[in-house]
PDB file of N, CA and C in Angstrom:
ATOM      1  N   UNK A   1       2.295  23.699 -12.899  1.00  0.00           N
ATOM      2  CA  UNK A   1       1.177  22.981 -13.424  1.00  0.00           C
ATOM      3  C   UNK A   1      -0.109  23.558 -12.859  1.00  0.00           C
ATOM      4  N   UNK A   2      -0.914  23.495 -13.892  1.00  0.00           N
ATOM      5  CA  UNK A   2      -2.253  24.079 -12.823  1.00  0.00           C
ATOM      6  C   UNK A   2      -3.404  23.035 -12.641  1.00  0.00           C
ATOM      7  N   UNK A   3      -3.921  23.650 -11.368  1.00  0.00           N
ATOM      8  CA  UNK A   3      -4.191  22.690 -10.280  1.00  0.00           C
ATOM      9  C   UNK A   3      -6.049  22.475 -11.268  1.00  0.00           C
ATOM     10  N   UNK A   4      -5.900  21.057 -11.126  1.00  0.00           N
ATOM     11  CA  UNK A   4      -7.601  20.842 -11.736  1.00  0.00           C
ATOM     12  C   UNK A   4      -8.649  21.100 -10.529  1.00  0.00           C
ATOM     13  N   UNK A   5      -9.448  21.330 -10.965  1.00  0.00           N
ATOM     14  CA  UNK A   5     -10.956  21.879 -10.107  1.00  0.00           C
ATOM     15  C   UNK A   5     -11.172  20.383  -9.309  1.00  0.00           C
ATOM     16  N   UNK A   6     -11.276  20.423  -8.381  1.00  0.00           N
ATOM     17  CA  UNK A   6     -11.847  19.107  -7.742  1.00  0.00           C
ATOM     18  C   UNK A   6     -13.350  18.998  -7.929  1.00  0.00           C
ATOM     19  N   UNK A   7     -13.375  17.482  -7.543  1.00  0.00           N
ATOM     20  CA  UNK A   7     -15.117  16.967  -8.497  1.00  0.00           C
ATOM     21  C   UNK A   7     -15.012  16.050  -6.685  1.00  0.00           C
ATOM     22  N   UNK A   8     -16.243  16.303  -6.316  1.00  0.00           N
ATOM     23  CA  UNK A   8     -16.856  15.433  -5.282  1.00  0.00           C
ATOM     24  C   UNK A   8     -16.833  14.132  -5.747  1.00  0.00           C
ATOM     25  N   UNK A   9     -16.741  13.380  -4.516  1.00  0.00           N
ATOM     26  CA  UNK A   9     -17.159  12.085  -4.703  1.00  0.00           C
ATOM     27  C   UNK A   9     -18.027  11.206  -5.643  1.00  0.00           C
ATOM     28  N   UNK A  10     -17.600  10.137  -5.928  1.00  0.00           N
ATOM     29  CA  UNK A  10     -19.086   9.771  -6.352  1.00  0.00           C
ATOM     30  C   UNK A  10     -20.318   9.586  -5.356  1.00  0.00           C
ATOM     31  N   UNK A  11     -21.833  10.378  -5.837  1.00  0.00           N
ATOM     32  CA  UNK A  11     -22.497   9.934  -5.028  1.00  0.00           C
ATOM     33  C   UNK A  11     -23.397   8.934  -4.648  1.00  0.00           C
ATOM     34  N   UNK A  12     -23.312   8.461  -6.712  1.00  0.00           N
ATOM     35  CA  UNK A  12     -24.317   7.446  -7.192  1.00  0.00           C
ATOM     36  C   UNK A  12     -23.687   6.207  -6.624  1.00  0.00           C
ATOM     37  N   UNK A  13     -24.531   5.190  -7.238  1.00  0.00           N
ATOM     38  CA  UNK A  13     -23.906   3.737  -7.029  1.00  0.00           C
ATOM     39  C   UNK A  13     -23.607   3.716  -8.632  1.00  0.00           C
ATOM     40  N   UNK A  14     -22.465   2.281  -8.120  1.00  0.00           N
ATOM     41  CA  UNK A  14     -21.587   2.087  -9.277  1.00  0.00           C
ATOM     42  C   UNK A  14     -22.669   1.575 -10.855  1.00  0.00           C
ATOM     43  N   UNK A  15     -24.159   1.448 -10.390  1.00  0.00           N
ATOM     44  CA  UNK A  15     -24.839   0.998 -11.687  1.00  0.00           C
ATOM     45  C   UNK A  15     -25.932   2.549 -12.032  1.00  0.00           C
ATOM     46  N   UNK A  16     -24.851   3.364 -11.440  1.00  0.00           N
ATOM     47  CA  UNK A  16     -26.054   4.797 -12.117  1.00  0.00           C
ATOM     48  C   UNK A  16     -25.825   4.951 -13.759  1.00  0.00           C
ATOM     49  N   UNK A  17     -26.435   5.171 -14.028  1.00  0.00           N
ATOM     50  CA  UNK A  17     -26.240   5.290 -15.990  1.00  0.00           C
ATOM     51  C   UNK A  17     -25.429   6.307 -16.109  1.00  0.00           C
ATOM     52  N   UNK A  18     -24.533   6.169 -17.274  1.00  0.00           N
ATOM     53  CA  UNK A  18     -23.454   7.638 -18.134  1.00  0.00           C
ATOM     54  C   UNK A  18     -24.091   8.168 -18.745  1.00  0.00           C
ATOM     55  N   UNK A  19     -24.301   9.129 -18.727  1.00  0.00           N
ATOM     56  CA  UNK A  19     -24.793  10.293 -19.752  1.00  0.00           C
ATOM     57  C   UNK A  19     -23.757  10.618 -20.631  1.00  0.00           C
ATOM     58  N   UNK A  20     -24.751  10.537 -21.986  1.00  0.00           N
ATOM     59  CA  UNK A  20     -23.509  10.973 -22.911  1.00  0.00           C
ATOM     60  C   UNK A  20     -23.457  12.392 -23.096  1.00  0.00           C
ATOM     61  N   UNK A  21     -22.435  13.063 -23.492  1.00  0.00           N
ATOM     62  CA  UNK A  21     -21.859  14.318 -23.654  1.00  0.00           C
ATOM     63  C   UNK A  21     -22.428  14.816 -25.307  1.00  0.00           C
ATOM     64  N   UNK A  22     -23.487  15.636 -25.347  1.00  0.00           N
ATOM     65  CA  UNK A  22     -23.363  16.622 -26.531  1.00  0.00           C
ATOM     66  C   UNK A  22     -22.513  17.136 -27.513  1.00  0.00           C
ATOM     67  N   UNK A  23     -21.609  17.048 -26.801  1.00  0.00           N
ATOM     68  CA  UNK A  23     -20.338  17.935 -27.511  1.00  0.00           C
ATOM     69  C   UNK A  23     -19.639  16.467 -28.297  1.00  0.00           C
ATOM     70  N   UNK A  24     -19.499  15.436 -27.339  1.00  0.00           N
ATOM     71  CA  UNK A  24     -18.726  14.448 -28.009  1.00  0.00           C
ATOM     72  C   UNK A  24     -19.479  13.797 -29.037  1.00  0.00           C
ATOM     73  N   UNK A  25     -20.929  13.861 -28.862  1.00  0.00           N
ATOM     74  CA  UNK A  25     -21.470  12.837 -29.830  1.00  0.00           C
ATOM     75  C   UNK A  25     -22.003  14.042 -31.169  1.00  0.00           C
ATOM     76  N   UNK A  26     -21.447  15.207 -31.456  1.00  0.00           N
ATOM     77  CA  UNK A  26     -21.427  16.015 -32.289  1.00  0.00           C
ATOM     78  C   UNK A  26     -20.291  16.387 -32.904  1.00  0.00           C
ATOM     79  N   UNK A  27     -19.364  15.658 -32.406  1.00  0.00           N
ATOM     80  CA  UNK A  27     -17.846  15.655 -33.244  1.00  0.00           C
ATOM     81  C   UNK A  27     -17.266  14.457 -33.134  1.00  0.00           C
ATOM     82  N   UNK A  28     -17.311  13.627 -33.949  1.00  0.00           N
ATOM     83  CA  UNK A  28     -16.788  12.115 -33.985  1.00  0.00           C
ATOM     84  C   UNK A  28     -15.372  11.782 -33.770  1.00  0.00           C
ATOM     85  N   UNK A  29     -15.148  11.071 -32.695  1.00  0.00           N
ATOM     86  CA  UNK A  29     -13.688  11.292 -32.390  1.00  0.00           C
ATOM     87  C   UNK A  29     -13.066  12.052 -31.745  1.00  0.00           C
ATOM     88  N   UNK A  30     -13.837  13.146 -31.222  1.00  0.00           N
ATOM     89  CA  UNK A  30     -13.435  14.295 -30.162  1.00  0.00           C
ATOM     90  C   UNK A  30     -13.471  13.627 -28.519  1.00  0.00           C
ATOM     91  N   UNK A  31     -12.711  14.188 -28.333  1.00  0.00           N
ATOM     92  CA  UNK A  31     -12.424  13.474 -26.569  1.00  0.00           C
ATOM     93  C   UNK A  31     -13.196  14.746 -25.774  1.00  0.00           C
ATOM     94  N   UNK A  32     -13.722  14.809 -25.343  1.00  0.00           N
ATOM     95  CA  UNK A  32     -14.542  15.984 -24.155  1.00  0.00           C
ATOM     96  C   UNK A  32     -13.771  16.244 -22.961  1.00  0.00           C
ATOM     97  N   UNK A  33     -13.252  17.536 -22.836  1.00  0.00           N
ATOM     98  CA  UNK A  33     -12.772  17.839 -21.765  1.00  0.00           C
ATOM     99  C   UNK A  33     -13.604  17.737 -20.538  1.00  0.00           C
ATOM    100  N   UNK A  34     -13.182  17.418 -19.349  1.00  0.00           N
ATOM    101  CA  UNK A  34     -13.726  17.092 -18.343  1.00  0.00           C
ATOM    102  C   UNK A  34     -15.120  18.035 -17.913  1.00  0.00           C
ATOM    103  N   UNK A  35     -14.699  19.288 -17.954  1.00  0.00           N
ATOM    104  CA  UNK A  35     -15.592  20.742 -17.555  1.00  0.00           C
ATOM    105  C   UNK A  35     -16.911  20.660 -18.711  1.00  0.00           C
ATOM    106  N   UNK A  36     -16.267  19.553 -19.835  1.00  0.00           N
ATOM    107  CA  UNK A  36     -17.497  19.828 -20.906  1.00  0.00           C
ATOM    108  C   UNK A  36     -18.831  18.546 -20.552  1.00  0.00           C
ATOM    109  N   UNK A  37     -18.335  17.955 -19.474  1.00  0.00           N
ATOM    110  CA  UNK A  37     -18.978  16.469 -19.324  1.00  0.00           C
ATOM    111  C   UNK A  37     -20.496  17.194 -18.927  1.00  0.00           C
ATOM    112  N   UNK A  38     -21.581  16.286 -18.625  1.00  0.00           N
ATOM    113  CA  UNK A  38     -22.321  16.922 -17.732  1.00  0.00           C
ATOM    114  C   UNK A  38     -22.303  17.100 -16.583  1.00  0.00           C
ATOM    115  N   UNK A  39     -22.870  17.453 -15.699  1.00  0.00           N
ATOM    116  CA  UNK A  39     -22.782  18.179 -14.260  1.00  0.00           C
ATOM    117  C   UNK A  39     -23.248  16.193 -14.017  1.00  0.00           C
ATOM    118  N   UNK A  40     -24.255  16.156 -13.561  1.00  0.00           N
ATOM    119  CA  UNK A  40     -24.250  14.708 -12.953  1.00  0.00           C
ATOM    120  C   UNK A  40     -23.367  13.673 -12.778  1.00  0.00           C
ATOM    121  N   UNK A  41     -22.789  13.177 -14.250  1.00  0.00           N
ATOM    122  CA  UNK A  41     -21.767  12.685 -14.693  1.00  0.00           C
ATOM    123  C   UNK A  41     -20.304  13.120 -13.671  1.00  0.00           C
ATOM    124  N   UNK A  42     -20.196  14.270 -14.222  1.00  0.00           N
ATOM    125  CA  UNK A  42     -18.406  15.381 -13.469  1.00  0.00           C
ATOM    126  C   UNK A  42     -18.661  15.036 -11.774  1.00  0.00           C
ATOM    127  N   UNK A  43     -19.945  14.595 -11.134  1.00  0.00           N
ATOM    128  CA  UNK A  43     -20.121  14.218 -10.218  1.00  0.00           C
ATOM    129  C   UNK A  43     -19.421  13.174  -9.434  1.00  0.00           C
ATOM    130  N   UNK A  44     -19.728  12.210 -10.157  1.00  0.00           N
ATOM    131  CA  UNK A  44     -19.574  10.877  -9.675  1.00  0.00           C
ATOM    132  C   UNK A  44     -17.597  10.554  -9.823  1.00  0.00           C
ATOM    133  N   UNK A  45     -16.918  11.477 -10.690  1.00  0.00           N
ATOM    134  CA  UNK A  45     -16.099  11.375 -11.283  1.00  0.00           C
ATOM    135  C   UNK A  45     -15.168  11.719  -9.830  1.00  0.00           C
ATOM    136  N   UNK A  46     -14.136  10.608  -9.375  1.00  0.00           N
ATOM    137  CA  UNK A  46     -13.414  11.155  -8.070  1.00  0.00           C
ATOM    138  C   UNK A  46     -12.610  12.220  -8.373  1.00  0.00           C
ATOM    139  N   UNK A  47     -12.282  13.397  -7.581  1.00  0.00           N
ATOM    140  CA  UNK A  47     -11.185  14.072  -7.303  1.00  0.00           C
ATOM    141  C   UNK A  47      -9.743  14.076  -7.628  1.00  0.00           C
ATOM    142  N   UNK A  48      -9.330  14.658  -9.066  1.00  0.00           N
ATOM    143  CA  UNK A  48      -7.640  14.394  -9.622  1.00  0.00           C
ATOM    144  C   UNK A  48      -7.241  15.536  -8.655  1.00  0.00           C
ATOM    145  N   UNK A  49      -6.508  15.483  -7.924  1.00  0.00           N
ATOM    146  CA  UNK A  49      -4.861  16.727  -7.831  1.00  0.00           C
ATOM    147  C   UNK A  49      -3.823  15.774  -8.557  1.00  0.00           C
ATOM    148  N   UNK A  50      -3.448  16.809  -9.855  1.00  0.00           N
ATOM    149  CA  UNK A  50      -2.312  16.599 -10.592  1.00  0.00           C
ATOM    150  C   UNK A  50      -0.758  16.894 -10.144  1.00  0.00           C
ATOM    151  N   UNK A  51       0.310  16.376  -9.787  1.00  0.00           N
ATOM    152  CA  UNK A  51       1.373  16.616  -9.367  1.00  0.00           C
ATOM    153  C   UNK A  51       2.456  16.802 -10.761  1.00  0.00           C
ATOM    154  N   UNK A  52       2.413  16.015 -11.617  1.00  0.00           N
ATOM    155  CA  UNK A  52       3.664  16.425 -12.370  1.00  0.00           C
ATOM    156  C   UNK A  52       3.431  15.087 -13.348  1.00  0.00           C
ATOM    157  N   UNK A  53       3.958  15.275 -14.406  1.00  0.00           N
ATOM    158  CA  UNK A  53       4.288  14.134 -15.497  1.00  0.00           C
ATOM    159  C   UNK A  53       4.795  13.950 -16.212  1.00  0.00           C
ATOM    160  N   UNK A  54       5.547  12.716 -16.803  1.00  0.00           N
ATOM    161  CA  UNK A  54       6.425  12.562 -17.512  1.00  0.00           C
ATOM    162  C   UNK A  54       6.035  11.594 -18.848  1.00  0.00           C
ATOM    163  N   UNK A  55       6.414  12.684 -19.673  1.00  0.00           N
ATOM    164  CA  UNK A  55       6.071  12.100 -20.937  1.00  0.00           C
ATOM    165  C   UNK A  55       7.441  11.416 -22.034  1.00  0.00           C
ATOM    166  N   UNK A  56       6.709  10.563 -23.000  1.00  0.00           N
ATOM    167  CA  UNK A  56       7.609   9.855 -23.436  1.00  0.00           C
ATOM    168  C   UNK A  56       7.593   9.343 -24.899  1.00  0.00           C
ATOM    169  N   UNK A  57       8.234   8.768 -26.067  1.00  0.00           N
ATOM    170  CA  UNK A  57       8.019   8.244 -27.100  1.00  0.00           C
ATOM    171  C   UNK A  57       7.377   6.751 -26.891  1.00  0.00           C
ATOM    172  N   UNK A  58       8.058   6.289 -25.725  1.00  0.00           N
ATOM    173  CA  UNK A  58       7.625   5.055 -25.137  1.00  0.00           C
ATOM    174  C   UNK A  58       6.280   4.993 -24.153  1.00  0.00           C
ATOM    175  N   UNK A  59       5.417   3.918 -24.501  1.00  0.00           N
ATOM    176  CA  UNK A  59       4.009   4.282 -23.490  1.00  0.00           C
ATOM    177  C   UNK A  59       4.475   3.589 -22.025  1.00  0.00           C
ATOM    178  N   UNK A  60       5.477   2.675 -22.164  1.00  0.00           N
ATOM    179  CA  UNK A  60       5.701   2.531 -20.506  1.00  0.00           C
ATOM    180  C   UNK A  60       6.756   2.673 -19.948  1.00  0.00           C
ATOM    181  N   UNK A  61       7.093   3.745 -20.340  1.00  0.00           N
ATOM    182  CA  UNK A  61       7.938   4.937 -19.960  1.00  0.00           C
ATOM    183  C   UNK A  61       7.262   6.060 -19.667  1.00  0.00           C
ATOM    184  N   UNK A  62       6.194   6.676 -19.645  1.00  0.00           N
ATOM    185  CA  UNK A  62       5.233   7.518 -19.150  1.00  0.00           C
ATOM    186  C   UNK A  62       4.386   7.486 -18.228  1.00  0.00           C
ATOM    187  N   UNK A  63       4.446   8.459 -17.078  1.00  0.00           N
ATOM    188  CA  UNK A  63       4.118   8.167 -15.375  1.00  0.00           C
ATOM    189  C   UNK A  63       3.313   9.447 -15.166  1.00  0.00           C
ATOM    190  N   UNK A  64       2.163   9.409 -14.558  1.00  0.00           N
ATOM    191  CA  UNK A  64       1.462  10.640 -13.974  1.00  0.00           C
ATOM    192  C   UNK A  64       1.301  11.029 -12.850  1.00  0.00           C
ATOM    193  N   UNK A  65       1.397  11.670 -11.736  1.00  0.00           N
ATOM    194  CA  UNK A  65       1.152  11.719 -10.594  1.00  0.00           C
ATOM    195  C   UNK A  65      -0.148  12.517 -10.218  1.00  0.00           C
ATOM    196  N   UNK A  66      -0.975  11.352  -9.812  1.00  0.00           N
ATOM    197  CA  UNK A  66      -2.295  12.377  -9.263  1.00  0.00           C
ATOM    198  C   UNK A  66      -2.780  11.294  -7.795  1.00  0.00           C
ATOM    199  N   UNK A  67      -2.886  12.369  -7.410  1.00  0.00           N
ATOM    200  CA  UNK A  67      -3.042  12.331  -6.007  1.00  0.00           C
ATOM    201  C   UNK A  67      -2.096  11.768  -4.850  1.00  0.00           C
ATOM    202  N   UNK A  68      -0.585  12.254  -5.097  1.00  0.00           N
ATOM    203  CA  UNK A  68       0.230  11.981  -4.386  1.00  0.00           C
ATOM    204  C   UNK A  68       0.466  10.490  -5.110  1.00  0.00           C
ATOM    205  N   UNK A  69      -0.043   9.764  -5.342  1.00  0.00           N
ATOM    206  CA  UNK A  69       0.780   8.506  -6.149  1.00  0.00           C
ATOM    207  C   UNK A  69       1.146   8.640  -7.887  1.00  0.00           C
ATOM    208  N   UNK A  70       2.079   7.983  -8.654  1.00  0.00           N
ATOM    209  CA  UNK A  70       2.195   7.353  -9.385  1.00  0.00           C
ATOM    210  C   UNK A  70       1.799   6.747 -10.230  1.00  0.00           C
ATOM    211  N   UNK A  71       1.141   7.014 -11.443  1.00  0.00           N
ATOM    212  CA  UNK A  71       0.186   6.239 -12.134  1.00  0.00           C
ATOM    213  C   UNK A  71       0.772   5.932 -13.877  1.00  0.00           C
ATOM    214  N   UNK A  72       0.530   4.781 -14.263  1.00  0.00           N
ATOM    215  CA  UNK A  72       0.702   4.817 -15.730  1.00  0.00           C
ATOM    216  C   UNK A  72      -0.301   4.510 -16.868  1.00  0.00           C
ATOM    217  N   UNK A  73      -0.246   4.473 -17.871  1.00  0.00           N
ATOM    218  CA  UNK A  73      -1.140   4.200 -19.020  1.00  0.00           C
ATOM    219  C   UNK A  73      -1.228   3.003 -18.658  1.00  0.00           C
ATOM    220  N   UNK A  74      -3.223   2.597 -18.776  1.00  0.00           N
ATOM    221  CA  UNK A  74      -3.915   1.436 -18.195  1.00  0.00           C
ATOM    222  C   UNK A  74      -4.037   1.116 -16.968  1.00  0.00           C
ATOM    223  N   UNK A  75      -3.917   2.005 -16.208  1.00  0.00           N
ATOM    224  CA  UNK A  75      -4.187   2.421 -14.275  1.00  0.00           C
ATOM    225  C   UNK A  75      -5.603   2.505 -14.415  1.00  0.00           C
ATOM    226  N   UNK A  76      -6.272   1.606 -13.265  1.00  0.00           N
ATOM    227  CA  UNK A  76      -7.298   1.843 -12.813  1.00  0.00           C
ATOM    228  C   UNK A  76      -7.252   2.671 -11.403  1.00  0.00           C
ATOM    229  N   UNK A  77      -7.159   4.341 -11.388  1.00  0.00           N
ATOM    230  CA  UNK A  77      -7.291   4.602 -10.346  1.00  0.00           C
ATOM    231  C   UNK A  77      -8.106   4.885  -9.231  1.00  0.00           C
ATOM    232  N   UNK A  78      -9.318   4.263  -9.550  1.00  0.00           N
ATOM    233  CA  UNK A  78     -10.585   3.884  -8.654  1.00  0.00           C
ATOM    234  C   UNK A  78     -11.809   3.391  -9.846  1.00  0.00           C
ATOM    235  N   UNK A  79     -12.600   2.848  -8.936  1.00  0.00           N
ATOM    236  CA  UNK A  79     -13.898   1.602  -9.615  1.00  0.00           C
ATOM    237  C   UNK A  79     -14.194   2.640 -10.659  1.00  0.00           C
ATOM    238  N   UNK A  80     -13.989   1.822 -11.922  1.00  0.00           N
ATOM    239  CA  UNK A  80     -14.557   2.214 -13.181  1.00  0.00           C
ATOM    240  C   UNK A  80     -13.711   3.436 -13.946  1.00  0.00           C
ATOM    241  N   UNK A  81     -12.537   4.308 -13.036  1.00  0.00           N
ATOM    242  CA  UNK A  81     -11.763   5.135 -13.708  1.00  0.00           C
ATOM    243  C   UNK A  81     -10.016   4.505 -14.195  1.00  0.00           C
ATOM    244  N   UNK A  82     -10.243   4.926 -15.236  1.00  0.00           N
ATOM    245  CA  UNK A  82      -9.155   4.146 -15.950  1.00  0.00           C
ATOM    246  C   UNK A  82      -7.756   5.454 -17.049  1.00  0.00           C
ATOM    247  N   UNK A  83      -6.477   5.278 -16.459  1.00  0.00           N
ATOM    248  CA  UNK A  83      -5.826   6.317 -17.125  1.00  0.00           C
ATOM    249  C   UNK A  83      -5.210   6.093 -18.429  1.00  0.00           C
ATOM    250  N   UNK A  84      -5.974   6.550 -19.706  1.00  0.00           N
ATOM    251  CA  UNK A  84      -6.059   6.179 -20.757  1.00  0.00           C
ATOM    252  C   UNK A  84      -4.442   6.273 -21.637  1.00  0.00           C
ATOM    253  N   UNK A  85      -4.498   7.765 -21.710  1.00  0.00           N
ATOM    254  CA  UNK A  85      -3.331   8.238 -22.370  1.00  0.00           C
ATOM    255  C   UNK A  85      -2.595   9.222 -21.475  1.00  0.00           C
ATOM    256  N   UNK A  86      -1.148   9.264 -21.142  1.00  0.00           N
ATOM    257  CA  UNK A  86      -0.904  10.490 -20.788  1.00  0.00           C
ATOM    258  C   UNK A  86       0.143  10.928 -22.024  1.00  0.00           C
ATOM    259  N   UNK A  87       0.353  12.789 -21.826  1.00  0.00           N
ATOM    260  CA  UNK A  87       1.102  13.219 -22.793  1.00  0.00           C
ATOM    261  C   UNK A  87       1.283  14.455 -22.271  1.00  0.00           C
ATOM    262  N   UNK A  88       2.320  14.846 -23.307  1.00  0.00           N
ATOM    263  CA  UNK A  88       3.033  16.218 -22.050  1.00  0.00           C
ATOM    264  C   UNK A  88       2.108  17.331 -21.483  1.00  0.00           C
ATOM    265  N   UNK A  89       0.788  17.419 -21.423  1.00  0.00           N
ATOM    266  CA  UNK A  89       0.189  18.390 -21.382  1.00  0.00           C
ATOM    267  C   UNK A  89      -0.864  18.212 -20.673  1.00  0.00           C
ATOM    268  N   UNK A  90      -1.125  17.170 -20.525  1.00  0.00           N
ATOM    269  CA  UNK A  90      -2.374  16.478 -20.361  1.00  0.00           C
ATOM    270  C   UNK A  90      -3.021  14.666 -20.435  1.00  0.00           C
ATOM    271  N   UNK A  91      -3.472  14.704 -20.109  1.00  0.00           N
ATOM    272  CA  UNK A  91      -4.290  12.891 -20.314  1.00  0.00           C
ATOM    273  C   UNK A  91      -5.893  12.799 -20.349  1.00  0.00           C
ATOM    274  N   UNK A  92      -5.338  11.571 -20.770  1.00  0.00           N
ATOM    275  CA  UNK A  92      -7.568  10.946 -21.449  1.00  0.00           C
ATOM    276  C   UNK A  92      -7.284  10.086 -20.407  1.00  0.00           C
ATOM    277  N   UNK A  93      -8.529   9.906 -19.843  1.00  0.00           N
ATOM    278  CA  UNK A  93      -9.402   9.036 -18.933  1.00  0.00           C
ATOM    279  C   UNK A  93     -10.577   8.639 -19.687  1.00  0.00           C
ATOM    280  N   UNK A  94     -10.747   7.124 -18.891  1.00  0.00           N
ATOM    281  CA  UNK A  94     -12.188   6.332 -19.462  1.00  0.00           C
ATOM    282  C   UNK A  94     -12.838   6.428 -18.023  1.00  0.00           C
ATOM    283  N   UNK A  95     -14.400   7.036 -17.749  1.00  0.00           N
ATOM    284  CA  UNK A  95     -14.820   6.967 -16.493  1.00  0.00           C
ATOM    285  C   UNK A  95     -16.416   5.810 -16.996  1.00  0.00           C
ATOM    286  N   UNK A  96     -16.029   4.752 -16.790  1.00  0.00           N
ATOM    287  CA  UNK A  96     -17.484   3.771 -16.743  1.00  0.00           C
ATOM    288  C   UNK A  96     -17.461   3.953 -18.615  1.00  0.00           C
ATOM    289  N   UNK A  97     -17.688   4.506 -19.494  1.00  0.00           N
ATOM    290  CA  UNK A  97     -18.067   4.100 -21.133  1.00  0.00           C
ATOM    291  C   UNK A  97     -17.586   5.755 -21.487  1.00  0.00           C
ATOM    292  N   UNK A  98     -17.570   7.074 -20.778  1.00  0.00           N
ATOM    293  CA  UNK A  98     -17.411   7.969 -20.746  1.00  0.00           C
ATOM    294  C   UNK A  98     -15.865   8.385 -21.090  1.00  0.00           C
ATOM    295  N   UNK A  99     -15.182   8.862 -22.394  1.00  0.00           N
ATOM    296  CA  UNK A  99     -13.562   9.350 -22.546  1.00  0.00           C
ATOM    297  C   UNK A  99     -13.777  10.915 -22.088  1.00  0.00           C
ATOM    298  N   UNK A 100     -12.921  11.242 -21.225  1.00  0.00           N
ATOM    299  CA  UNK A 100     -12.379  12.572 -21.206  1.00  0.00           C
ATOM    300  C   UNK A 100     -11.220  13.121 -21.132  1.00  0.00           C
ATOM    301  N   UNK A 101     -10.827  14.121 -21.081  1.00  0.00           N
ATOM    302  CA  UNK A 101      -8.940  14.348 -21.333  1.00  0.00           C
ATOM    303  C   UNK A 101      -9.258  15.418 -20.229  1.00  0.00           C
ATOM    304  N   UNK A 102      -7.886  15.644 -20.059  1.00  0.00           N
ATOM    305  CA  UNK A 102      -7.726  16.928 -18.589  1.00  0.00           C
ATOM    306  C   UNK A 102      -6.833  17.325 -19.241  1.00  0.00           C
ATOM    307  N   UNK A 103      -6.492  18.554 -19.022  1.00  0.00           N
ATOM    308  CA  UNK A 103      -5.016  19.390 -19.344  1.00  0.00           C
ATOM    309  C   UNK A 103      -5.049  19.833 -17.917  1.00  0.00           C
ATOM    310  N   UNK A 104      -3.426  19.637 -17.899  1.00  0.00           N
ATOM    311  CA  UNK A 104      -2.197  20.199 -16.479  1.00  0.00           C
ATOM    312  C   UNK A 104      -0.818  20.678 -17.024  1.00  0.00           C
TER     313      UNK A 104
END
């Protein structure tokens, strides 16, 4: 699997505004890969290391591992990040109003 780029901490407070993404609000329905977010935004966004995942026909039957734990569809894995979809390749995250997908 390859390893995602780590993103610093958040530095803002939890009421800094989302910036919306260019790319997403120019293709309706497009999910923005993480690298496409803006720099400010990709900021605040905590640190994934991806370990491995298991995908499924069933949604709770599908498990992600990032950051040494266990996670499933509708995980909040820190304030305001939420694990949307996973699938064999990759997953969407909701960060604060913001969708993005990662591939691993």
């Amino acid at each position: 699997m390859a390893a995602v780029p780590r993103v610093s901490p958040p530095l803002a407070t939890a009421s800094a505004p989302v910036l919306a993404t260019p790319a997403a609000s120019a293709t309706p329905g497009r999910v923005p890969r993480l690298q496409d977010l803006p720099e400010p935004l990709r900021r605040q966004i905590p640190a994934l290391a991806f370990g491995g995942a298991t995908d499924s026909p069933e949604p709770s039957a599908r498990m992600l591992i990032i950051n040494g734990q266990i996670w499933r569809e509708g995980d909040e894995l820190a304030i305001g990040l939420k694990l949307e979809r996973i699938a064999l390749r990759g997953a969407v995250f909701r960060f604060r109003d913001q969708r993005f997908e990662v591939a691993y």
